[in-house]
PDB file of N, CA and C in Angstrom:
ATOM      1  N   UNK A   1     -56.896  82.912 -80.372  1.00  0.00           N
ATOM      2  CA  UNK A   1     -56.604  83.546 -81.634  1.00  0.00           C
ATOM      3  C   UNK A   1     -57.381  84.850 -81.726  1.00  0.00           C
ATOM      4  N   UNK A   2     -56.706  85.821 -82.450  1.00  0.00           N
ATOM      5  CA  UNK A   2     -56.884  87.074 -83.036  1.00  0.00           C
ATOM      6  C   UNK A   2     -57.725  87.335 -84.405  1.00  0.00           C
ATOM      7  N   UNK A   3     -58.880  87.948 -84.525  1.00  0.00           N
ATOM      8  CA  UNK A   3     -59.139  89.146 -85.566  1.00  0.00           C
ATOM      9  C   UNK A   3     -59.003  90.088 -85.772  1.00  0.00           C
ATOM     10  N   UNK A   4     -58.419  90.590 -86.957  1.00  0.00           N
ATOM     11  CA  UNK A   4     -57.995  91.910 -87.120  1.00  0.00           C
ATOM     12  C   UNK A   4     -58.100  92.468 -88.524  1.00  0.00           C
ATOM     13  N   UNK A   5     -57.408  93.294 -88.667  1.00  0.00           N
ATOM     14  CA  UNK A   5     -57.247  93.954 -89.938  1.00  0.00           C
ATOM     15  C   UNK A   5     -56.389  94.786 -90.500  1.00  0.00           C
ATOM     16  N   UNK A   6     -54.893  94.054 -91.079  1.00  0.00           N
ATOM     17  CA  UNK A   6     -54.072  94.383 -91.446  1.00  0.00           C
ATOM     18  C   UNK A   6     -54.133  95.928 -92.152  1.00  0.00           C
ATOM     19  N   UNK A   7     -53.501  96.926 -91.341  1.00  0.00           N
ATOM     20  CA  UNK A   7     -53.916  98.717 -91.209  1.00  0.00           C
ATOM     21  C   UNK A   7     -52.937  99.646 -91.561  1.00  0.00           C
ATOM     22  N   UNK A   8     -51.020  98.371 -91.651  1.00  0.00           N
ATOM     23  CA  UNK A   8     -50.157  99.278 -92.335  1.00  0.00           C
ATOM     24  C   UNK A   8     -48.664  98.218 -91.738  1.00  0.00           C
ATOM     25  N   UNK A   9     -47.993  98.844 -92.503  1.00  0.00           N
ATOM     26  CA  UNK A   9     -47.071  97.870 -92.816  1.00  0.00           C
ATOM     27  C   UNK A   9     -45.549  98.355 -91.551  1.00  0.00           C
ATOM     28  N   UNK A  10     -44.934  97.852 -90.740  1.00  0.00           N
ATOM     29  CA  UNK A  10     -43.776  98.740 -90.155  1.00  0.00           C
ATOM     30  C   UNK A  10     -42.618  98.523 -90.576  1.00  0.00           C
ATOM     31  N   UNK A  11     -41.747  99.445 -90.838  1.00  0.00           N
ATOM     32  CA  UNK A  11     -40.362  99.189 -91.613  1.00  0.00           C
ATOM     33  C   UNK A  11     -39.220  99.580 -90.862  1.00  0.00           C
ATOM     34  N   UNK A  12     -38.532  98.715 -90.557  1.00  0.00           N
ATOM     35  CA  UNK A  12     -37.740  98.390 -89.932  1.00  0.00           C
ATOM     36  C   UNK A  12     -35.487  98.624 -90.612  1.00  0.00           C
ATOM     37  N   UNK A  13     -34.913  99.146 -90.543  1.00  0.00           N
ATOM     38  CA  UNK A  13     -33.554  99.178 -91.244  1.00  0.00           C
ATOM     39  C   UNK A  13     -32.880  98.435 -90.428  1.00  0.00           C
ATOM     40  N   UNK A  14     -32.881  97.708 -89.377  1.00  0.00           N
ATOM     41  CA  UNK A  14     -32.593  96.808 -88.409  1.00  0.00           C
ATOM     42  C   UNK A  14     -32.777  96.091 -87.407  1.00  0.00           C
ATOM     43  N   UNK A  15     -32.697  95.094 -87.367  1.00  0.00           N
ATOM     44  CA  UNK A  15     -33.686  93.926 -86.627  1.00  0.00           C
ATOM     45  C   UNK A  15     -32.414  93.094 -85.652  1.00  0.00           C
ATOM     46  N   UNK A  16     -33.060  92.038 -85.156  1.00  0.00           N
ATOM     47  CA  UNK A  16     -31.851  91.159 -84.529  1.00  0.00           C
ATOM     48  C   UNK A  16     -31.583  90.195 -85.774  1.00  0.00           C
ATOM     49  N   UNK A  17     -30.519  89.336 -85.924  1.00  0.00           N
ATOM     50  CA  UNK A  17     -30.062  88.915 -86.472  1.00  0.00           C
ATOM     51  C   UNK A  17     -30.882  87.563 -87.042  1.00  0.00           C
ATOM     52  N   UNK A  18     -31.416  86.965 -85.333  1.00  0.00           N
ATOM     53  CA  UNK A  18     -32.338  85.871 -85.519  1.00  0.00           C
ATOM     54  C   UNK A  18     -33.668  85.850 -85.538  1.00  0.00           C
ATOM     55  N   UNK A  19     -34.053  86.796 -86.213  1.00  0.00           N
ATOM     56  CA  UNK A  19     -35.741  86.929 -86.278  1.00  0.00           C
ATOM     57  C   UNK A  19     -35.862  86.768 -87.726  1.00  0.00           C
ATOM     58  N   UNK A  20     -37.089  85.824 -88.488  1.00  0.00           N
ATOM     59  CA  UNK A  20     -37.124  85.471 -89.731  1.00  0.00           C
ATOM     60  C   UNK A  20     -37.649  86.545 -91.092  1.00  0.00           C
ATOM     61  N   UNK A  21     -36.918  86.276 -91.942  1.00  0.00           N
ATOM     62  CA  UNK A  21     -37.314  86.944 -92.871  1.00  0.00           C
ATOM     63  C   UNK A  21     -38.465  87.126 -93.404  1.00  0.00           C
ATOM     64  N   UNK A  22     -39.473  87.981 -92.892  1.00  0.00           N
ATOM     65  CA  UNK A  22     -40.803  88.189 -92.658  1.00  0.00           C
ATOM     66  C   UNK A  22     -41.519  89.538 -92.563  1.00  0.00           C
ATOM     67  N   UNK A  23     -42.658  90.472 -93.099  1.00  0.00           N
ATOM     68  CA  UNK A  23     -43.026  91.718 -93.007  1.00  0.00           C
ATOM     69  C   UNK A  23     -43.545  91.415 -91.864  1.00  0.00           C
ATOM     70  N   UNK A  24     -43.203  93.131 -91.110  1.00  0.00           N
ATOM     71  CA  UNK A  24     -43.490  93.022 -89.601  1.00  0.00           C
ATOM     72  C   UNK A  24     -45.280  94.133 -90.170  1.00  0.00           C
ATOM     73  N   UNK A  25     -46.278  93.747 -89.501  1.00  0.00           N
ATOM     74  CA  UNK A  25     -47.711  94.471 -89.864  1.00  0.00           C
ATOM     75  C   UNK A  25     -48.510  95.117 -88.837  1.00  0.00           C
ATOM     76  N   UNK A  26     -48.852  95.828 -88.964  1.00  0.00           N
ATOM     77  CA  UNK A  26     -49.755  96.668 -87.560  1.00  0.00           C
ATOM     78  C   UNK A  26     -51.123  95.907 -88.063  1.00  0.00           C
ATOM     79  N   UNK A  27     -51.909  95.306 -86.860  1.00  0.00           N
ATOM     80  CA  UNK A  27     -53.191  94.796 -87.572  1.00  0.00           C
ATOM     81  C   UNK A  27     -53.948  95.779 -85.933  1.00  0.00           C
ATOM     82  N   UNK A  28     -55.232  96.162 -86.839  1.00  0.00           N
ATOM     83  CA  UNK A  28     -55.756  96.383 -85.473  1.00  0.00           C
ATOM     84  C   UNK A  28     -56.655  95.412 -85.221  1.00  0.00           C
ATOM     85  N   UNK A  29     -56.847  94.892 -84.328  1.00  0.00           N
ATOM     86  CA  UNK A  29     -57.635  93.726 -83.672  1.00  0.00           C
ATOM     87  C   UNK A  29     -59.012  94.144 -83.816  1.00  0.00           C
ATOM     88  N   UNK A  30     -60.549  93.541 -83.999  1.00  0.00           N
ATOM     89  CA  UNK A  30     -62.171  93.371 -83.957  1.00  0.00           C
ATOM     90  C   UNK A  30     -62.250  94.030 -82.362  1.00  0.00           C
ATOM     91  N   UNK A  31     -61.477  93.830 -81.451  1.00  0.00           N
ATOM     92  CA  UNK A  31     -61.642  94.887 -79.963  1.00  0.00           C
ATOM     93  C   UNK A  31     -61.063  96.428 -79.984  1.00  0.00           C
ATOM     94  N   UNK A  32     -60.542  96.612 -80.973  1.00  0.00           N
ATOM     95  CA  UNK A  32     -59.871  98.019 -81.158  1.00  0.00           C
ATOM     96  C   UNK A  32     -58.308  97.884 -80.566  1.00  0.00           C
ATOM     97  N   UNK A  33     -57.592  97.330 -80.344  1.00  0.00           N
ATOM     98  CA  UNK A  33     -56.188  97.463 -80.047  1.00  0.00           C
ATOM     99  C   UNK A  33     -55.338  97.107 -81.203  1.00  0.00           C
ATOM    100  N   UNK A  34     -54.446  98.004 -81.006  1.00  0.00           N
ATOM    101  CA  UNK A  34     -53.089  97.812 -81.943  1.00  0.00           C
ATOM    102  C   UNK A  34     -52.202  97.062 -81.906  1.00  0.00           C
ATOM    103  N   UNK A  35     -51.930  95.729 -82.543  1.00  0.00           N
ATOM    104  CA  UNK A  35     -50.515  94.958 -81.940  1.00  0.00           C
ATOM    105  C   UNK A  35     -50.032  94.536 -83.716  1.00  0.00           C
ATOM    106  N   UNK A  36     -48.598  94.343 -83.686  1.00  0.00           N
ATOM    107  CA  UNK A  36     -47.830  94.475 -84.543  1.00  0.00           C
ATOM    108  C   UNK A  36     -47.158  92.683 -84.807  1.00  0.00           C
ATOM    109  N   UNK A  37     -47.433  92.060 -85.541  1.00  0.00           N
ATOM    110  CA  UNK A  37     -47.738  90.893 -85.690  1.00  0.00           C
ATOM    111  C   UNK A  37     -46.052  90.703 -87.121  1.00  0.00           C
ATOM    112  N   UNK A  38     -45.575  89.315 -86.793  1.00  0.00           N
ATOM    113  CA  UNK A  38     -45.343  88.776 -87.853  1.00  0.00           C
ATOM    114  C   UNK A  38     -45.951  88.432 -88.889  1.00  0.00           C
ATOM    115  N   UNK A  39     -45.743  88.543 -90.280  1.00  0.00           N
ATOM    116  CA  UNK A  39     -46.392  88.105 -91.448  1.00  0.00           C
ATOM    117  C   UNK A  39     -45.480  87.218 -92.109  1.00  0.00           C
ATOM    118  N   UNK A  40     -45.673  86.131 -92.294  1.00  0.00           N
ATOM    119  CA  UNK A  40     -44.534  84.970 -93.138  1.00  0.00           C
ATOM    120  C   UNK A  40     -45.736  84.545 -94.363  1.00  0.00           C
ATOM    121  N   UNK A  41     -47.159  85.085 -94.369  1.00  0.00           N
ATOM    122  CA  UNK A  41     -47.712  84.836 -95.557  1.00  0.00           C
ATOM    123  C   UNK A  41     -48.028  85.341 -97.082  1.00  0.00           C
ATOM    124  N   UNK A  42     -47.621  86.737 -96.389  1.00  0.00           N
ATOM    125  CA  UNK A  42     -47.826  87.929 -97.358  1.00  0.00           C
ATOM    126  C   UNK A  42     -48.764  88.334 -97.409  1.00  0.00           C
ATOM    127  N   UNK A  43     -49.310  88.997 -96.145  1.00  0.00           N
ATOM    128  CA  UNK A  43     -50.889  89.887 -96.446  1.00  0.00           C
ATOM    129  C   UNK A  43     -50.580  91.095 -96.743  1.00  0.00           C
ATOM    130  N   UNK A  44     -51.414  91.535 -97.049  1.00  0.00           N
ATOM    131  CA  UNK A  44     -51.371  92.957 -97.426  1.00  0.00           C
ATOM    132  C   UNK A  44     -52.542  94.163 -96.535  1.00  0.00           C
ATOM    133  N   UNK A  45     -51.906  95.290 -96.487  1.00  0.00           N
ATOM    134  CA  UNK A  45     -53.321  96.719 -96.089  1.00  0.00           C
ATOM    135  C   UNK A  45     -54.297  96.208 -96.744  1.00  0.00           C
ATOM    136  N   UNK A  46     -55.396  96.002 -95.079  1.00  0.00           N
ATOM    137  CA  UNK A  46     -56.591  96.004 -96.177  1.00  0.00           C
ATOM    138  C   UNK A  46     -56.929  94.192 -95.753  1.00  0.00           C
ATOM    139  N   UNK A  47     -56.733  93.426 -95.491  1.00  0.00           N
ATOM    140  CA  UNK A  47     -56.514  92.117 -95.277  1.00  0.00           C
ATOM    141  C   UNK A  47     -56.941  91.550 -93.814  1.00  0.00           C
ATOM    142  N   UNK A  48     -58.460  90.830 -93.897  1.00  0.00           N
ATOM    143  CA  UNK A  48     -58.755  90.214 -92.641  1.00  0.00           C
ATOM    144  C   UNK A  48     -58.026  88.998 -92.163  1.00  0.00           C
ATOM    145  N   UNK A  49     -57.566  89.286 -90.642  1.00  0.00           N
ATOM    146  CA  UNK A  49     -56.162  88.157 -90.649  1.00  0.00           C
ATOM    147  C   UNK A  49     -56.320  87.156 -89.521  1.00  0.00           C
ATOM    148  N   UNK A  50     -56.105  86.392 -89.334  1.00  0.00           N
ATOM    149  CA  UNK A  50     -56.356  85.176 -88.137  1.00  0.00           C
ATOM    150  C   UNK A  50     -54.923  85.941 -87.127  1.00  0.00           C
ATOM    151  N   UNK A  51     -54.734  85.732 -86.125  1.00  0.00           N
ATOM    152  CA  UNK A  51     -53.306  86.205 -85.417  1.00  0.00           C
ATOM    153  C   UNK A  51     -53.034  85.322 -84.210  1.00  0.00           C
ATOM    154  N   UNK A  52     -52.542  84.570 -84.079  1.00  0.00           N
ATOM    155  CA  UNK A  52     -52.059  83.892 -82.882  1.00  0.00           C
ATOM    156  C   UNK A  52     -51.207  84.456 -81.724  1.00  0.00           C
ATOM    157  N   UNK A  53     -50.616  84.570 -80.709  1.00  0.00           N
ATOM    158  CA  UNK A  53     -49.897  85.380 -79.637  1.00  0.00           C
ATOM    159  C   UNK A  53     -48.874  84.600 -78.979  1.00  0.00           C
ATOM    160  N   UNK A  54     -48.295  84.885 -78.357  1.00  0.00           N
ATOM    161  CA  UNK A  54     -47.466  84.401 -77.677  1.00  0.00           C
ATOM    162  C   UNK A  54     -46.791  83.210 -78.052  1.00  0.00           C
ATOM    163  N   UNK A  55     -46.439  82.045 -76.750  1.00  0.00           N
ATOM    164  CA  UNK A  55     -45.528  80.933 -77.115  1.00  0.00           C
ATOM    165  C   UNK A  55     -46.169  80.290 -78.409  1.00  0.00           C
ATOM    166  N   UNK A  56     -47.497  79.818 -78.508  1.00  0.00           N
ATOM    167  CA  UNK A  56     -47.551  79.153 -79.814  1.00  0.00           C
ATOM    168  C   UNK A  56     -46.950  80.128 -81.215  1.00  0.00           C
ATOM    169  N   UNK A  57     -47.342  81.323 -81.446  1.00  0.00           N
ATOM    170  CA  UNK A  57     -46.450  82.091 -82.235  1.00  0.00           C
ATOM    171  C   UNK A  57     -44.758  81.889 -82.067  1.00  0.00           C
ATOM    172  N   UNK A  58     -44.577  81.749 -81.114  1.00  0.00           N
ATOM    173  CA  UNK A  58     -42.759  81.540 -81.087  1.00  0.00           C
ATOM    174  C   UNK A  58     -42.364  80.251 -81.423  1.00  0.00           C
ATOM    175  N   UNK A  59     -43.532  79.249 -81.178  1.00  0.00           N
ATOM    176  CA  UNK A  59     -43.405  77.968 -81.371  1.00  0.00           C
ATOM    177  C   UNK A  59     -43.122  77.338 -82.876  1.00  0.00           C
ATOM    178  N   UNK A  60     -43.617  78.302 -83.683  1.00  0.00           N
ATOM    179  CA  UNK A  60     -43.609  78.193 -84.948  1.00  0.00           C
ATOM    180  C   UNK A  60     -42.362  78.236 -85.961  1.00  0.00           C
ATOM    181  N   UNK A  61     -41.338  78.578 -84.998  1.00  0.00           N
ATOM    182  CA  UNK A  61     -40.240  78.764 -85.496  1.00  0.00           C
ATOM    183  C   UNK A  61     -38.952  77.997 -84.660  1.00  0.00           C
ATOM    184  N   UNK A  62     -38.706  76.978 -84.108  1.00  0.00           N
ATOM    185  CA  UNK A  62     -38.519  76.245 -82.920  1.00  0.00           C
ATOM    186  C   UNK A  62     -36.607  75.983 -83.623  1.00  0.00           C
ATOM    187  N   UNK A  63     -36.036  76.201 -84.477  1.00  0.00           N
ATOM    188  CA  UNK A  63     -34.587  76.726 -84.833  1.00  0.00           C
ATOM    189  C   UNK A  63     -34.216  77.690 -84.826  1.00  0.00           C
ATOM    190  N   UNK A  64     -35.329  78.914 -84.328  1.00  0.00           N
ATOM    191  CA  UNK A  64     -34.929  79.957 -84.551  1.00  0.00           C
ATOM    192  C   UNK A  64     -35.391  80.924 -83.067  1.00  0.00           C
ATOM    193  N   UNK A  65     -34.069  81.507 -82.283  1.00  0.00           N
ATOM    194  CA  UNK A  65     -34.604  82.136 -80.935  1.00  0.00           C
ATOM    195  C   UNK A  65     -34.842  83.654 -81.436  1.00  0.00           C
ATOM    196  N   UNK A  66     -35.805  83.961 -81.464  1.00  0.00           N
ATOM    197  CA  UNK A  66     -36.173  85.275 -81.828  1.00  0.00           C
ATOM    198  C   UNK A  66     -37.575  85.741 -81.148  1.00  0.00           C
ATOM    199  N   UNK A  67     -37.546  86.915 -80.508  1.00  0.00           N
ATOM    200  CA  UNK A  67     -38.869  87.641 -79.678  1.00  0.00           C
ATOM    201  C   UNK A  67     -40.014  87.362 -80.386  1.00  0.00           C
ATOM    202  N   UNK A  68     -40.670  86.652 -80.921  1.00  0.00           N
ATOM    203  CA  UNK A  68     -41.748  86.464 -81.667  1.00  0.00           C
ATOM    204  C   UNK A  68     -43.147  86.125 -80.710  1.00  0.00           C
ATOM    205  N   UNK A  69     -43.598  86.966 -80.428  1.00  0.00           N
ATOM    206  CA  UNK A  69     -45.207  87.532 -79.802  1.00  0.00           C
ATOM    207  C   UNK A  69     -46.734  87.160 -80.419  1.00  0.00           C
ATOM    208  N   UNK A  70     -46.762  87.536 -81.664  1.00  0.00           N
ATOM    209  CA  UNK A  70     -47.918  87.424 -82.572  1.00  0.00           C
ATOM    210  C   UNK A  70     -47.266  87.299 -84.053  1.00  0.00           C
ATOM    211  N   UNK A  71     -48.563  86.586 -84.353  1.00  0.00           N
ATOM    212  CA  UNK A  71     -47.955  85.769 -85.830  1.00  0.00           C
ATOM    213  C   UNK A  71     -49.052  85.720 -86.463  1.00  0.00           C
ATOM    214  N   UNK A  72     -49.114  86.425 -87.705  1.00  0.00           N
ATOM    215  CA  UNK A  72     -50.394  86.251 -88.761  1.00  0.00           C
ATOM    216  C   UNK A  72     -50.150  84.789 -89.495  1.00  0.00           C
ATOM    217  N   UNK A  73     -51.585  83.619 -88.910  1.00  0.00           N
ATOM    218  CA  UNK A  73     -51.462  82.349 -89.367  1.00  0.00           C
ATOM    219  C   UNK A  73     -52.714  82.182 -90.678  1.00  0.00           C
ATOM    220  N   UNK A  74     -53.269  83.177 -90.734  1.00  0.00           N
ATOM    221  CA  UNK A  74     -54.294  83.185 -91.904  1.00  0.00           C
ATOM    222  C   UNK A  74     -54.886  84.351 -92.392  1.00  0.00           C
ATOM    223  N   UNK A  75     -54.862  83.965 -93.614  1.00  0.00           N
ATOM    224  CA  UNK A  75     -55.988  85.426 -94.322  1.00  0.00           C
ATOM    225  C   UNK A  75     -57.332  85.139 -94.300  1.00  0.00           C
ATOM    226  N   UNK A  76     -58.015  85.763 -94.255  1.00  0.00           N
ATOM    227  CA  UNK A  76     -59.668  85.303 -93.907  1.00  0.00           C
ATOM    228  C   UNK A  76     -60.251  85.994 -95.149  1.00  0.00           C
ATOM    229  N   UNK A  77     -60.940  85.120 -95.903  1.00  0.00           N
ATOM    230  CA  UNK A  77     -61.983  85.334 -97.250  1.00  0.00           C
ATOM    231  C   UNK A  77     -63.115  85.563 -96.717  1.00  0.00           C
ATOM    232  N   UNK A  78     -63.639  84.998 -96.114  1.00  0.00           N
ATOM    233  CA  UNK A  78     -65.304  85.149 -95.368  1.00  0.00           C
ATOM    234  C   UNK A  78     -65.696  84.640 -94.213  1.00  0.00           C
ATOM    235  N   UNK A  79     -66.089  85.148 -93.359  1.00  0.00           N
ATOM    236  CA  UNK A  79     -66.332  84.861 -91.987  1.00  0.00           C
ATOM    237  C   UNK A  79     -67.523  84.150 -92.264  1.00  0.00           C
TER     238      UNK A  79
END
C-alpha cells in the first residue's frame, strides 16, 4: 500500500464504458511520484490517502472488467 496526497482532480469527457462511476485523482505518493488513482470514496485536494495498486485494486471490482491499477481505499485522519 500507498501514501500520498490527493494534489488534483483529472477530468475526463470519456472513459471506457466498463470502468466505475468514480473520480479519477492525481495523488502524489510520500516518495515523490505521481500516479493517478481511482476514488470510489470521495476524497478531496488536500486529503491524506491509503492507495492500493494493481490486481488487488482490480480485484475490488470483480463484475466489472475495467483497467483499474490503483485505488484510493482510505482517507487518513492521523498517522
Amino acid at each position: 500500500m500507498i501514501l500520498g496526497r490527493v494534489t488534483g482532480q483529472i477530468w475526463s469527457s470519456r472513459k471506457l464504458d466498463t470502468m466505475p462511476s468514480a473520480a479519477l485523482l492525481e495523488v502524489k505518493t510520500d516518495a515523490g511520484a505521481v500516479i493517478i488513482t481511482l476514488d470510489t470514496i470521495g476524497c478531496a485536494v488536500g486529503e491524506k490517502v491509503l492507495v492500493t495498486t494493481g490486481s488487488v485494486a482490480a480485484a475490488q471490482f470483480p463484475d466489472i472488467r475495467a483497467p483499474i491499477d490503483a485505488l484510493i481505499i482510505a482517507s487518513i485522519d492521523e498517522e
